[in-house]
C-alpha atoms as a PDB file:
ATOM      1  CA  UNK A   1     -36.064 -46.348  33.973  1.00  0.00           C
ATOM      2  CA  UNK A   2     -39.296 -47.915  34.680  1.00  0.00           C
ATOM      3  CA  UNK A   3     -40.418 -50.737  32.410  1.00  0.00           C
ATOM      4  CA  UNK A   4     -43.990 -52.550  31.817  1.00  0.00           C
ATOM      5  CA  UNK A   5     -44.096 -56.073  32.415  1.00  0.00           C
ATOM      6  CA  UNK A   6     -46.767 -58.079  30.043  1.00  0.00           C
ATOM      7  CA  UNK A   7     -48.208 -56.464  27.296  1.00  0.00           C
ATOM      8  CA  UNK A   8     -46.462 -53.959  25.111  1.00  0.00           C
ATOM      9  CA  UNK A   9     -48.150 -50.349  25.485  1.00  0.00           C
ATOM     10  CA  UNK A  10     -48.272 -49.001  21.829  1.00  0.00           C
ATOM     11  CA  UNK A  11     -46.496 -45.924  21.332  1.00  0.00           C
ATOM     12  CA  UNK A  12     -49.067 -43.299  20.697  1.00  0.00           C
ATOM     13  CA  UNK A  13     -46.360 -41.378  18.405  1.00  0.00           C
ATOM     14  CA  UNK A  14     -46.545 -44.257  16.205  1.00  0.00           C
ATOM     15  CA  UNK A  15     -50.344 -44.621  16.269  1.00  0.00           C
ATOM     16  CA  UNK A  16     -50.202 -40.497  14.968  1.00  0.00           C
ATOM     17  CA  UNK A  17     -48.878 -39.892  11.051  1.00  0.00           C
ATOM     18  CA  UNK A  18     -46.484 -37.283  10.399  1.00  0.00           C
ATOM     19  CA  UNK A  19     -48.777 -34.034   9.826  1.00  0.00           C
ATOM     20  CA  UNK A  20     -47.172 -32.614   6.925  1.00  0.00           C
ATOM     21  CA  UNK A  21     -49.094 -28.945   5.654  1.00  0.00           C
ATOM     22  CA  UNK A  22     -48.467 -27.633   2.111  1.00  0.00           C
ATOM     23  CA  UNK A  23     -48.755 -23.903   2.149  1.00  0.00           C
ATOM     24  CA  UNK A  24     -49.987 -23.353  -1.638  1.00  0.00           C
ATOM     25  CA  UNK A  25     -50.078 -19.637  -1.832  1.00  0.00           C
ATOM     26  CA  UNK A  26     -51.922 -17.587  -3.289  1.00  0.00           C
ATOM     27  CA  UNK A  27     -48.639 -15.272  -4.927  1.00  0.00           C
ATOM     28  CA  UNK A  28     -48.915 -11.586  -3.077  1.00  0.00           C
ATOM     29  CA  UNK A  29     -50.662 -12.663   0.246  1.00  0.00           C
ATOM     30  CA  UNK A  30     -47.270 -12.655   2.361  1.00  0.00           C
ATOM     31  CA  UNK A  31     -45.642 -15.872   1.248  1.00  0.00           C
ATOM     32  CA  UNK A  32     -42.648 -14.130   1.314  1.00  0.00           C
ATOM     33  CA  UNK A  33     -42.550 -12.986   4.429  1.00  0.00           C
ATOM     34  CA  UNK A  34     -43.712 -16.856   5.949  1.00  0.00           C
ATOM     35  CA  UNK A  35     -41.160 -18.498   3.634  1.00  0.00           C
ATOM     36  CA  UNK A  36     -38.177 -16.281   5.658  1.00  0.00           C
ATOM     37  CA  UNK A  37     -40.265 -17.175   9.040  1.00  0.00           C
ATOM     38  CA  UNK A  38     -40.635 -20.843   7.488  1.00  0.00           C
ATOM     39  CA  UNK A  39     -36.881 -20.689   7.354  1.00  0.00           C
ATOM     40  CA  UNK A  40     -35.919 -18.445  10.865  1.00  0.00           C
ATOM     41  CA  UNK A  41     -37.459 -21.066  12.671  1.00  0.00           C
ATOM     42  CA  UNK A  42     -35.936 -24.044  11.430  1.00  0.00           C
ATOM     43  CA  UNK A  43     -32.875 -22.418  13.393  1.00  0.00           C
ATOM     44  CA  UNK A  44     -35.320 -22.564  16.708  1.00  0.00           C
ATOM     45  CA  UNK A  45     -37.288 -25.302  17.191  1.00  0.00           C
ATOM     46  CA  UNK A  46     -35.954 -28.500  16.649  1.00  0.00           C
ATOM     47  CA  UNK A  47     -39.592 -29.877  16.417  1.00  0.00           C
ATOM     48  CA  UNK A  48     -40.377 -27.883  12.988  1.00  0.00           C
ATOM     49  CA  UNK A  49     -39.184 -28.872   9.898  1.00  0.00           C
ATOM     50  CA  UNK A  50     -38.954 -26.896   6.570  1.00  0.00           C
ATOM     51  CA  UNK A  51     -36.799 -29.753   4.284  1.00  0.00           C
ATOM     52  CA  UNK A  52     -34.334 -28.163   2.657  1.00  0.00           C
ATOM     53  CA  UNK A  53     -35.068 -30.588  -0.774  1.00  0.00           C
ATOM     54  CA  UNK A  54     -36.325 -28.478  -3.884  1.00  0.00           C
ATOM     55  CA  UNK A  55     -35.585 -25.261  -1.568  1.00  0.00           C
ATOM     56  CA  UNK A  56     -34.641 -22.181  -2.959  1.00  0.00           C
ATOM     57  CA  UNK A  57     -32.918 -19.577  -1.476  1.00  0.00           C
ATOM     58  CA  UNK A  58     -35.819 -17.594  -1.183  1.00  0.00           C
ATOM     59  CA  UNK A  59     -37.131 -19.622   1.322  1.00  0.00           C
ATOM     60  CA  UNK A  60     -39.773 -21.166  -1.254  1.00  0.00           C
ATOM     61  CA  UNK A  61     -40.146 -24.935  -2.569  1.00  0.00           C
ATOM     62  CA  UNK A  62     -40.508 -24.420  -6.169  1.00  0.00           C
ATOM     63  CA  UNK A  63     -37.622 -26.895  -7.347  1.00  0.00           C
ATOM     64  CA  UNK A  64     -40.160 -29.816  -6.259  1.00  0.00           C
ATOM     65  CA  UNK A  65     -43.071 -27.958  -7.050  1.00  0.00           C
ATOM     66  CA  UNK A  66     -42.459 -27.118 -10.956  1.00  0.00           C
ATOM     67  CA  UNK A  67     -45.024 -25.026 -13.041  1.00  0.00           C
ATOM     68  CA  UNK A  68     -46.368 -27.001 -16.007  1.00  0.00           C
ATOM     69  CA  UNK A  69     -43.949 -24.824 -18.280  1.00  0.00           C
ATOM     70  CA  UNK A  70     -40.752 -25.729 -16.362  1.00  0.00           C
ATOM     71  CA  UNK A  71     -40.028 -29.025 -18.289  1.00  0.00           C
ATOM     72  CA  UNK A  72     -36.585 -29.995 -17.374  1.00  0.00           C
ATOM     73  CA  UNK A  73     -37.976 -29.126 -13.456  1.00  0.00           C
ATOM     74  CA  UNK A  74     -41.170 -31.584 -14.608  1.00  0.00           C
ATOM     75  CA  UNK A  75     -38.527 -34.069 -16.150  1.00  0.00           C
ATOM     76  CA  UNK A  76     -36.600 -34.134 -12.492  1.00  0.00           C
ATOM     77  CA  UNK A  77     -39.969 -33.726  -9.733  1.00  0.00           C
ATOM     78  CA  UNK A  78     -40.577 -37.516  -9.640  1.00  0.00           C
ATOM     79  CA  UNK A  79     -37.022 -38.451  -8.331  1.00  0.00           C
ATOM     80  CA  UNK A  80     -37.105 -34.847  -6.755  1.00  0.00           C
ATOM     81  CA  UNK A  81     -40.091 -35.974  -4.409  1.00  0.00           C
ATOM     82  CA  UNK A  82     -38.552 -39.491  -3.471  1.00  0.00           C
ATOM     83  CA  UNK A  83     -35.484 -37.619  -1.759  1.00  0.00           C
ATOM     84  CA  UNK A  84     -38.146 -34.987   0.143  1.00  0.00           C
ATOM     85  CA  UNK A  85     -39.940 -38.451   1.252  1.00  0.00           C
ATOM     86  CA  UNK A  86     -37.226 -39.902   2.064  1.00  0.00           C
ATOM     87  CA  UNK A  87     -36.218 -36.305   4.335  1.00  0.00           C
ATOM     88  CA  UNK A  88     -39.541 -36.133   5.744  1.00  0.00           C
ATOM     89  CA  UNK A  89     -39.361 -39.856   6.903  1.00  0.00           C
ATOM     90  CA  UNK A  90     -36.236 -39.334   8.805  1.00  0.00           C
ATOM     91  CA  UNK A  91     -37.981 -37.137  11.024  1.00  0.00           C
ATOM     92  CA  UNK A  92     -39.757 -38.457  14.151  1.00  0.00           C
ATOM     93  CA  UNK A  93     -43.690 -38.589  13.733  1.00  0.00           C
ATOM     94  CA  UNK A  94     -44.567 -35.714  16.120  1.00  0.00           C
ATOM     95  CA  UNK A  95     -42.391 -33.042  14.204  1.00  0.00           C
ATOM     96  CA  UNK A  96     -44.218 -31.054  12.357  1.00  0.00           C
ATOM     97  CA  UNK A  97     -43.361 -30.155   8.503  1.00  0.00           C
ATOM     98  CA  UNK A  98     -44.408 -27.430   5.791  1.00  0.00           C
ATOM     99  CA  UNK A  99     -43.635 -27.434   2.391  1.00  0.00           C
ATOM    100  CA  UNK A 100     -44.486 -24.138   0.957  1.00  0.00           C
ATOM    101  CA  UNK A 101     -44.638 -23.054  -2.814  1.00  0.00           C
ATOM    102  CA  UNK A 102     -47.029 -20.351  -4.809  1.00  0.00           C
ATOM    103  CA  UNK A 103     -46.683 -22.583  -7.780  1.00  0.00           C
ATOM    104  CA  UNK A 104     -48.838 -25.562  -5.984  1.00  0.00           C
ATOM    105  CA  UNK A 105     -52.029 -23.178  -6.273  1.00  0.00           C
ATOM    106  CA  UNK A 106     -51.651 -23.427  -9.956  1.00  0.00           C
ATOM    107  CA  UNK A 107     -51.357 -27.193 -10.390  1.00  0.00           C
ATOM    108  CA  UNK A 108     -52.842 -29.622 -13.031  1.00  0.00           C
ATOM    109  CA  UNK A 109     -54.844 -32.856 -12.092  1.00  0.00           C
ATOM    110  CA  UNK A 110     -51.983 -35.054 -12.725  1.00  0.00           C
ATOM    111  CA  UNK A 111     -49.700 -32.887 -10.533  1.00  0.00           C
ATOM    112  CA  UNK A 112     -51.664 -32.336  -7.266  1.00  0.00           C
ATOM    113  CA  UNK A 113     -52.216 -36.704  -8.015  1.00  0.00           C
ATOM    114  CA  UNK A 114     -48.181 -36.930  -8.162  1.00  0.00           C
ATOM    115  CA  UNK A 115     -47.380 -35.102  -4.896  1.00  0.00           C
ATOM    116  CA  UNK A 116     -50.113 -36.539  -3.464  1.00  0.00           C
ATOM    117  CA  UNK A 117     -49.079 -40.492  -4.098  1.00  0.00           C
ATOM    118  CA  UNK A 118     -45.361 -39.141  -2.998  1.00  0.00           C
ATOM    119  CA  UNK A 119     -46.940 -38.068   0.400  1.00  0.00           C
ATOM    120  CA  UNK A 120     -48.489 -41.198   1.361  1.00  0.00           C
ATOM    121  CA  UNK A 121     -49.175 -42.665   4.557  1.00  0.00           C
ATOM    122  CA  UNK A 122     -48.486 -38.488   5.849  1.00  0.00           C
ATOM    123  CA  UNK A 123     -51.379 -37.078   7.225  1.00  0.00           C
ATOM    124  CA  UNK A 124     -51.262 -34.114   4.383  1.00  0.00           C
ATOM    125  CA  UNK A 125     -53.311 -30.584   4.887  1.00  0.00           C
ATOM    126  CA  UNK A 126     -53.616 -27.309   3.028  1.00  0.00           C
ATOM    127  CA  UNK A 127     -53.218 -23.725   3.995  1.00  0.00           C
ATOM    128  CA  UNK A 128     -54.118 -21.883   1.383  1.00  0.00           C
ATOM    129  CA  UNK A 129     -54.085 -17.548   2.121  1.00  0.00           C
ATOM    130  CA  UNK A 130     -56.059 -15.553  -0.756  1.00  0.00           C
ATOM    131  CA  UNK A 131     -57.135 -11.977  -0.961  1.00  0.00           C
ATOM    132  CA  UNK A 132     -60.032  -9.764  -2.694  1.00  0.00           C
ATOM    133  CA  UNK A 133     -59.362 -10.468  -5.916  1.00  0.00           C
ATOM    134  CA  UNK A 134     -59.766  -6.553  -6.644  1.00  0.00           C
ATOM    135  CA  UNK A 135     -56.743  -6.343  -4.438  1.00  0.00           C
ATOM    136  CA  UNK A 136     -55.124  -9.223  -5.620  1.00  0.00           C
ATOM    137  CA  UNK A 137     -55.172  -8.481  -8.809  1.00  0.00           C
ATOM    138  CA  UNK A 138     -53.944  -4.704  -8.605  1.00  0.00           C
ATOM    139  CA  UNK A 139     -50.844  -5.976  -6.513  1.00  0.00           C
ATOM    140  CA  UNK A 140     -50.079  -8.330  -8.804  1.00  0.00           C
ATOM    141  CA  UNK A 141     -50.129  -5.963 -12.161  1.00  0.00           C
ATOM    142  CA  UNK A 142     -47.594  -3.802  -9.760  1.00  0.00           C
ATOM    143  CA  UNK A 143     -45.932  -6.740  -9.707  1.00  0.00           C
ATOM    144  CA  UNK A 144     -45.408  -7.372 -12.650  1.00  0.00           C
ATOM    145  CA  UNK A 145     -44.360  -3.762 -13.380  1.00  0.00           C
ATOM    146  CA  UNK A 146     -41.395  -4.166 -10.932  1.00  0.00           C
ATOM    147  CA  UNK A 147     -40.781  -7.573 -13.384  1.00  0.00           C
ATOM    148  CA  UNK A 148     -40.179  -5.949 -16.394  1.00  0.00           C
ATOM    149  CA  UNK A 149     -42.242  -3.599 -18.802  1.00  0.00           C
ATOM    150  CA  UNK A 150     -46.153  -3.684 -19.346  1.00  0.00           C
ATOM    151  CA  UNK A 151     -46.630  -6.165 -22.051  1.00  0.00           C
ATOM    152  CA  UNK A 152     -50.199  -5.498 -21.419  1.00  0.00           C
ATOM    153  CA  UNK A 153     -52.789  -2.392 -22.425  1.00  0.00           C
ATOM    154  CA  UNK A 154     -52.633  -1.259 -18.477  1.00  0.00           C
ATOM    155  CA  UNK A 155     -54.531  -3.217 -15.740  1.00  0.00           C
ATOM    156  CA  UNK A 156     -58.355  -3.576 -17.721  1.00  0.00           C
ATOM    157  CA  UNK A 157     -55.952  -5.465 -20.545  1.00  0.00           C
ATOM    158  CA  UNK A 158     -54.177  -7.658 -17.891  1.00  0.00           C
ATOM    159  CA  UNK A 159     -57.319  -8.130 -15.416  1.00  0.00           C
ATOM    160  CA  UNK A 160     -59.125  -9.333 -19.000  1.00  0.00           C
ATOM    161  CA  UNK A 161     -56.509 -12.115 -19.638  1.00  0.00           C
ATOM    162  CA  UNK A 162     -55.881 -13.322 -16.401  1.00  0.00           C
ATOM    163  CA  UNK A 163     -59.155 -13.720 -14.705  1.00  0.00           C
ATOM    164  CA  UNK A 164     -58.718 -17.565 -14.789  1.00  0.00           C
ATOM    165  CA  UNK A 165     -56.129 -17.633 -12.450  1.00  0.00           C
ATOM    166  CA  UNK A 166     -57.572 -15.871  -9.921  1.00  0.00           C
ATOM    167  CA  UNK A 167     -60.371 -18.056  -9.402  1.00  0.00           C
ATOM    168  CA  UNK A 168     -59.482 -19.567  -6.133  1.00  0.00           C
ATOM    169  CA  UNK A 169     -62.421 -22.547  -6.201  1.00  0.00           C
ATOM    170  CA  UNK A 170     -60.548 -23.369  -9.273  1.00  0.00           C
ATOM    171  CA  UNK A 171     -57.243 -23.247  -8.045  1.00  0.00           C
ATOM    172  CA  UNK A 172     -57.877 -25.443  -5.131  1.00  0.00           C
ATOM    173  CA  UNK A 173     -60.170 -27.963  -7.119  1.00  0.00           C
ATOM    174  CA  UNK A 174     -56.843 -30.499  -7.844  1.00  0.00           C
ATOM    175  CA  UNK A 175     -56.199 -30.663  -4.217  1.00  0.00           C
ATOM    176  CA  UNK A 176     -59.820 -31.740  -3.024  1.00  0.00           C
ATOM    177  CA  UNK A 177     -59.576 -34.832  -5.014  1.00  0.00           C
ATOM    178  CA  UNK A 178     -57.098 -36.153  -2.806  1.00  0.00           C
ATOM    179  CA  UNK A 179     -57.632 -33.760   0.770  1.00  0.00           C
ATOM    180  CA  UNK A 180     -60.699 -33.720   2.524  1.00  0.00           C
ATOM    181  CA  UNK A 181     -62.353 -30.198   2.865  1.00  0.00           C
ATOM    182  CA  UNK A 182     -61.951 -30.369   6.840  1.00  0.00           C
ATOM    183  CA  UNK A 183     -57.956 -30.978   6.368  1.00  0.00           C
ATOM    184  CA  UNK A 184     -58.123 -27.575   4.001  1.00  0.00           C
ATOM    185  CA  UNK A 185     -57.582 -24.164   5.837  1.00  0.00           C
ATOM    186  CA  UNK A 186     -58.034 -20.886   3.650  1.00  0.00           C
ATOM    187  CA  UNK A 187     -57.396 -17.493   5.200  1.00  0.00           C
ATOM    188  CA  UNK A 188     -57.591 -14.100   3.538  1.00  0.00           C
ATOM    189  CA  UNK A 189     -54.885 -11.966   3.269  1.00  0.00           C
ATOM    190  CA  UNK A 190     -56.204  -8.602   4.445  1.00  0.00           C
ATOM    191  CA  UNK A 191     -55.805  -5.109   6.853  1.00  0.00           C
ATOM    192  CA  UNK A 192     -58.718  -6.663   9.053  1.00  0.00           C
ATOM    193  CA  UNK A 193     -58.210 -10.046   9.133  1.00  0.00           C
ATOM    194  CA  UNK A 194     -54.073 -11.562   9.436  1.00  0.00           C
ATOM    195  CA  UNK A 195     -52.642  -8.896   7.124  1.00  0.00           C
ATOM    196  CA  UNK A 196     -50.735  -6.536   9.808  1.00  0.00           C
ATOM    197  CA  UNK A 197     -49.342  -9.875  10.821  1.00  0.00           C
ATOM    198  CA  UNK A 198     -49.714 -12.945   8.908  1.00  0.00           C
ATOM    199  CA  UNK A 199     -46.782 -14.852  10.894  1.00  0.00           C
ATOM    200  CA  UNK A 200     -48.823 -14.550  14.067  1.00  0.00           C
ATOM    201  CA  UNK A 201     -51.520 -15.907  12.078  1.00  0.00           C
ATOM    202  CA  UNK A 202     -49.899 -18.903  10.657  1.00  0.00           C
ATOM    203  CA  UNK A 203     -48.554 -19.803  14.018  1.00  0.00           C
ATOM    204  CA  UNK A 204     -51.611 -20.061  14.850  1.00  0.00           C
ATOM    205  CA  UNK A 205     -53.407 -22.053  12.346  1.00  0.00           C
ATOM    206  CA  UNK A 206     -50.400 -24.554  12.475  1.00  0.00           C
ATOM    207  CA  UNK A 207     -50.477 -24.566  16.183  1.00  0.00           C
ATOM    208  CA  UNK A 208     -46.806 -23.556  16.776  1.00  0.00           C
ATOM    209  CA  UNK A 209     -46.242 -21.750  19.783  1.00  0.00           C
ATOM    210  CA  UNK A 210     -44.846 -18.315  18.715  1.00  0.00           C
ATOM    211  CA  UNK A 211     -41.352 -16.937  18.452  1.00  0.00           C
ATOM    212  CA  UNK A 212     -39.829 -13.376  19.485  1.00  0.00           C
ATOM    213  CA  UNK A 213     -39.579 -12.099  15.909  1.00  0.00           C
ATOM    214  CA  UNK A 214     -37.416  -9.084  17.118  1.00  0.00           C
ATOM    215  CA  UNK A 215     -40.245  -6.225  16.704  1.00  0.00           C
ATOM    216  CA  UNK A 216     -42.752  -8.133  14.793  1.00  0.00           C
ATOM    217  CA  UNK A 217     -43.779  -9.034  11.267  1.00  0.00           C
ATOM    218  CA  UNK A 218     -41.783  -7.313   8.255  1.00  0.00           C
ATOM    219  CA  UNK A 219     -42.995  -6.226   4.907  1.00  0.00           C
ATOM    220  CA  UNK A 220     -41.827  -7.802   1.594  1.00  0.00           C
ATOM    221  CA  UNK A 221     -42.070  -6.609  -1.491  1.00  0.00           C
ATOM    222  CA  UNK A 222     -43.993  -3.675  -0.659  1.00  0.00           C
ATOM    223  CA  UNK A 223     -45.671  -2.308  -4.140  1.00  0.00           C
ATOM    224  CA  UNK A 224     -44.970   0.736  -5.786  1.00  0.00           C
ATOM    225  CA  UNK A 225     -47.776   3.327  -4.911  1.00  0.00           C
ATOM    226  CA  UNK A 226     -50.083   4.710  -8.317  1.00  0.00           C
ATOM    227  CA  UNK A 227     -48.029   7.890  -8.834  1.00  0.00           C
ATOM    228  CA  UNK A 228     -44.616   5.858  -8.469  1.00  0.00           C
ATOM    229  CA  UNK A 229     -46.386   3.306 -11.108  1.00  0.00           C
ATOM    230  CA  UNK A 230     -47.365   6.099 -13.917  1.00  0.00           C
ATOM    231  CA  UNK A 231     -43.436   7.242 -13.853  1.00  0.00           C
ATOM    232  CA  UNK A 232     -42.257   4.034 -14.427  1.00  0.00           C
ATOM    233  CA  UNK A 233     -44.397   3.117 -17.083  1.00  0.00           C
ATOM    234  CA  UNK A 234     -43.524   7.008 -18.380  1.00  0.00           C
ATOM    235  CA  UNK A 235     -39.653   5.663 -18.280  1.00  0.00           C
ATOM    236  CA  UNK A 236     -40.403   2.530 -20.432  1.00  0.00           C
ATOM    237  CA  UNK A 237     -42.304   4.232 -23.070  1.00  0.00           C
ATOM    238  CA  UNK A 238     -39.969   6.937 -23.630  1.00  0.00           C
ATOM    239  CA  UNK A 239     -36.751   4.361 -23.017  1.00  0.00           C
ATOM    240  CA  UNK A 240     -37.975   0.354 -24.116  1.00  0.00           C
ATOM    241  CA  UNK A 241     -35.021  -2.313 -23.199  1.00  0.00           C
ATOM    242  CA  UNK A 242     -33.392   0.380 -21.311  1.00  0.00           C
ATOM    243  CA  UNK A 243     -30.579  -1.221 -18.948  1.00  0.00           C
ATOM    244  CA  UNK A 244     -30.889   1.691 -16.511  1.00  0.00           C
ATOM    245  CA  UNK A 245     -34.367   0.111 -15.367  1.00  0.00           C
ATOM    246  CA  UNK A 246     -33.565  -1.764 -12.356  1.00  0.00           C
ATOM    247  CA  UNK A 247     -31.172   1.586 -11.280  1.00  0.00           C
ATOM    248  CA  UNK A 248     -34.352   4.140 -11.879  1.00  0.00           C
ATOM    249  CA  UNK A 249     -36.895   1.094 -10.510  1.00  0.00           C
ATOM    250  CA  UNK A 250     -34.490   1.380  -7.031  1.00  0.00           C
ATOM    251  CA  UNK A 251     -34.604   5.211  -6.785  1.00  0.00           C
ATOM    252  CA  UNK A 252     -38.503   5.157  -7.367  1.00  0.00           C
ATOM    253  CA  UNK A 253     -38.664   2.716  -4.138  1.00  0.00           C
ATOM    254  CA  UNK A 254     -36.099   5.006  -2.275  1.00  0.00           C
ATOM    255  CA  UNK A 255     -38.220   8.285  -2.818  1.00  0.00           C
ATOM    256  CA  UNK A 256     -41.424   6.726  -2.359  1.00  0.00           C
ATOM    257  CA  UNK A 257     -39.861   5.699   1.361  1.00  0.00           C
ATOM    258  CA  UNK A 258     -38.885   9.232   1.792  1.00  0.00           C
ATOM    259  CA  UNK A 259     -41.989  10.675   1.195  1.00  0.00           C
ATOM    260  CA  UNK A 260     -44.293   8.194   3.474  1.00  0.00           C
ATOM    261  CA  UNK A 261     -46.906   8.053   1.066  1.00  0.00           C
ATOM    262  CA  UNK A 262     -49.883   7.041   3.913  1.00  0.00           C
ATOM    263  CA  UNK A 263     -52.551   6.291   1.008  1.00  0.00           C
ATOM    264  CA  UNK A 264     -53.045   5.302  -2.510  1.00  0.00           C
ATOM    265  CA  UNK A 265     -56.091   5.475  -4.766  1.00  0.00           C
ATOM    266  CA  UNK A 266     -54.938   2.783  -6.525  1.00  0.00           C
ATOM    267  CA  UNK A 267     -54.081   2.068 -10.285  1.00  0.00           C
ATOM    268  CA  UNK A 268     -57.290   0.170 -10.365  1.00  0.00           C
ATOM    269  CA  UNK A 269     -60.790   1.911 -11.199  1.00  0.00           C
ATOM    270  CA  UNK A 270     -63.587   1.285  -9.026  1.00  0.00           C
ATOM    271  CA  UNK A 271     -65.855   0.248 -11.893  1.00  0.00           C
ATOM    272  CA  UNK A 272     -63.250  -2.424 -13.071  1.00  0.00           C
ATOM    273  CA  UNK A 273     -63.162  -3.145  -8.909  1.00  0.00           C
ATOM    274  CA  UNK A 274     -66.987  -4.209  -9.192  1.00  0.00           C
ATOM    275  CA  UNK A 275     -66.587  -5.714 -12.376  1.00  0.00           C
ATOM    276  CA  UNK A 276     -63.804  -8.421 -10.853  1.00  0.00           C
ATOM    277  CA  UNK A 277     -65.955  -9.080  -7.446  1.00  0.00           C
ATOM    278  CA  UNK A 278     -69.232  -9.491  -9.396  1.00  0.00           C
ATOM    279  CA  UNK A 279     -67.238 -12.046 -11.851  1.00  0.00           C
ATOM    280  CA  UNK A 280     -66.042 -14.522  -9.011  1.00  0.00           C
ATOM    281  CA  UNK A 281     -69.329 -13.859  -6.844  1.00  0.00           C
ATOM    282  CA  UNK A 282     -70.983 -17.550  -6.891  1.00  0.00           C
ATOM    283  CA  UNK A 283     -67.164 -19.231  -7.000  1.00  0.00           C
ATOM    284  CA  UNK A 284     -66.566 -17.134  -3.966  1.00  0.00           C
ATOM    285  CA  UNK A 285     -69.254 -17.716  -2.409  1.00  0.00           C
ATOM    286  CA  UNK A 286     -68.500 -21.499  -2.392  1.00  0.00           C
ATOM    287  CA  UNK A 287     -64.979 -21.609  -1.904  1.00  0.00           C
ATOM    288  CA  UNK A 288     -65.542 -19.332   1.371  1.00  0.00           C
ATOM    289  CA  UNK A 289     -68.565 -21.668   2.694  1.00  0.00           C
ATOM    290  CA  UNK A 290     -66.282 -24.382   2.787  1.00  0.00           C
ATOM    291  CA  UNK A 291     -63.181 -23.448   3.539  1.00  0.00           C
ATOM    292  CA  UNK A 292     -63.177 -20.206   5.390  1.00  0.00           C
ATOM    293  CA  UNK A 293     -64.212 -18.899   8.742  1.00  0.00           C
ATOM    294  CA  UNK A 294     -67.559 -16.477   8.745  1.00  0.00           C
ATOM    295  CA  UNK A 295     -65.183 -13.562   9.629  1.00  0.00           C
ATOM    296  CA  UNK A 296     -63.277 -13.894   6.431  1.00  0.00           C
ATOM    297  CA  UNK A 297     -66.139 -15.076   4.029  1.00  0.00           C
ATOM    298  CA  UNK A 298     -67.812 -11.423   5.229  1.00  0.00           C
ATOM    299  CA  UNK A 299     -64.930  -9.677   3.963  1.00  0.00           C
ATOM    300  CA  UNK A 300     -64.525 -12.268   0.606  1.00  0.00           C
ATOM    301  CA  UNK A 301     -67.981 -11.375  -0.350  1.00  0.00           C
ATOM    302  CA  UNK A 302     -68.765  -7.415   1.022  1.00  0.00           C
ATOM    303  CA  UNK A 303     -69.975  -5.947  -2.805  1.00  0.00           C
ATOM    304  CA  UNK A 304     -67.215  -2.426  -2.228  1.00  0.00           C
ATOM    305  CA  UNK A 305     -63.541  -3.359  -2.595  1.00  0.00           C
ATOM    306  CA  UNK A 306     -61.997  -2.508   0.816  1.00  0.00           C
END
């Protein structure tokens, strides 16, 4: 092996921090599916990392990324995040590393701080996908029908108490304390933009080169369509705490498979549709002239819900 004589030539691996990327969410943009690619590739590429610390089975970080309500979780994060330091550390400086959690788009202040100070010396960016909140929104009061039964007045009662979450300048505002708005990548989650194939996408914006996925992106958690919705709300009316749920949930998604359903009207109505883009308008706005490309703010911001 050759070796310089006289001065040592820095290593330009040292010179270069670790580039560690927090995927924060949003919930119902395809996390699931880039948690399980998040995970497949770990097996590939010796240059990725996904730590295992605070990782669920699922594929997602939430043991070191608590909600606010999780208090023994809370109690446990700050030793929780010295052990994912300490795994990140061990890596060389040009791997790359995601940590990747829906619950780090709902953090407080004090919690984006903590992860933050636990990350130090990294050099730390976001990816944050979102979607229409008229879509969002819908897919996520599915959602929560799959969960367990309505506890809300249909979607206009749920849309009414949870517009606060779905405020994505809001959601992101802990983070830009502590990351600079050019270290901050949002994408929305839709048909035109990375939807049909959000893995693609993310390989992308991380700068991985891609992988044979073996035919391509799959779906996750694909949401009952509006017909499939009104019988199982039908069910827990006439049968409340019934323990056949999850057994007549799974034939709903087995006929709704057979039958191929191509399109959906929705369970949401288009007046409520205006109602939610017209509400986030001027947060919108802002969030998508700083963090997103002119191809997606178009989309964000078009009045008619796609």
């Amino acid at each position: 092996m050759l070796r310089l004589q006289g001065k040592a030539q820095a290593d330009p691996r040292k010179a270069r921090p670790h580039q560690v990327w927090l995927h924060i969410g949003h919930g119902k943009t395809g996390t699931t599916a880039l948690q399980d690619y998040f995970v497949y590739r770990t097996t590939c590429d010796p240059q990725f990392h996904f730590p295992v610390t605070g990782r669920r089975a699922s594929g997602a970080h939430h043991d070191v990324f608590p909600l606010e309500h999780q208090a023994g979780l809370l109690k446990a994060a700050p030793s929780l995040l010295a052990v994912l330091r300490a795994e990140i550390k061990a890596r060389p400086a040009e791997h790359l590393t995601v940590l990747s959690s829906e619950h780090l788009c709902y953090f407080r202040p004090w919690q984006a701080a903590q992860v933050i100070k636990a990350l130090k010396g990294f050099d730390v960016r976001l990816l944050y996908y979102v979607r229409r909140q008229d879509a969002l929104m819908e897919s996520a009061y599915k959602w929560r029908l799959a969960e367990g039964p309505d506890t809300y007045n249909g979607i206009t009662d749920f849309v009414r108490h949870q517009v606060r979450g779905f405020d994505f300048l809001q959601r992101i505002a802990p983070w830009t304390a502590h990351v600079s708005d050019d270290h901050i990548r949002a994408r929305l989650y839709h048909r035109e933009t990375c939807a049909e194939d959000i893995v693609s996408d993310v390989e992308q914006v991380l700068g991985l080169d891609p992988l044979d996925r073996c035919g391509g992106a799959r779906v996750h958690r694909e949401s009952l369509n509006t017909v499939m919705i009104e019988i199982l709300r039908a069910f827990d009316r006439a049968h409340p705490q019934s323990k056949q749920r999850q057994g007549f949930l799974q034939d709903l998604r087995e006929v709704q498979t057979r039958l191929e359903v191509k399109s959906d009207r929705g369970v949401m109505p288009q007046a409520l549709k205006s109602e939610i883009m017209a509400r986030y308008q001027l947060s919108n706005s802002e969030f998508s002239h700083r963090f997103m490309s002119e191809a997606d703010r178009r989309i964000l911001l078009q009045s008619m819900s796609p």
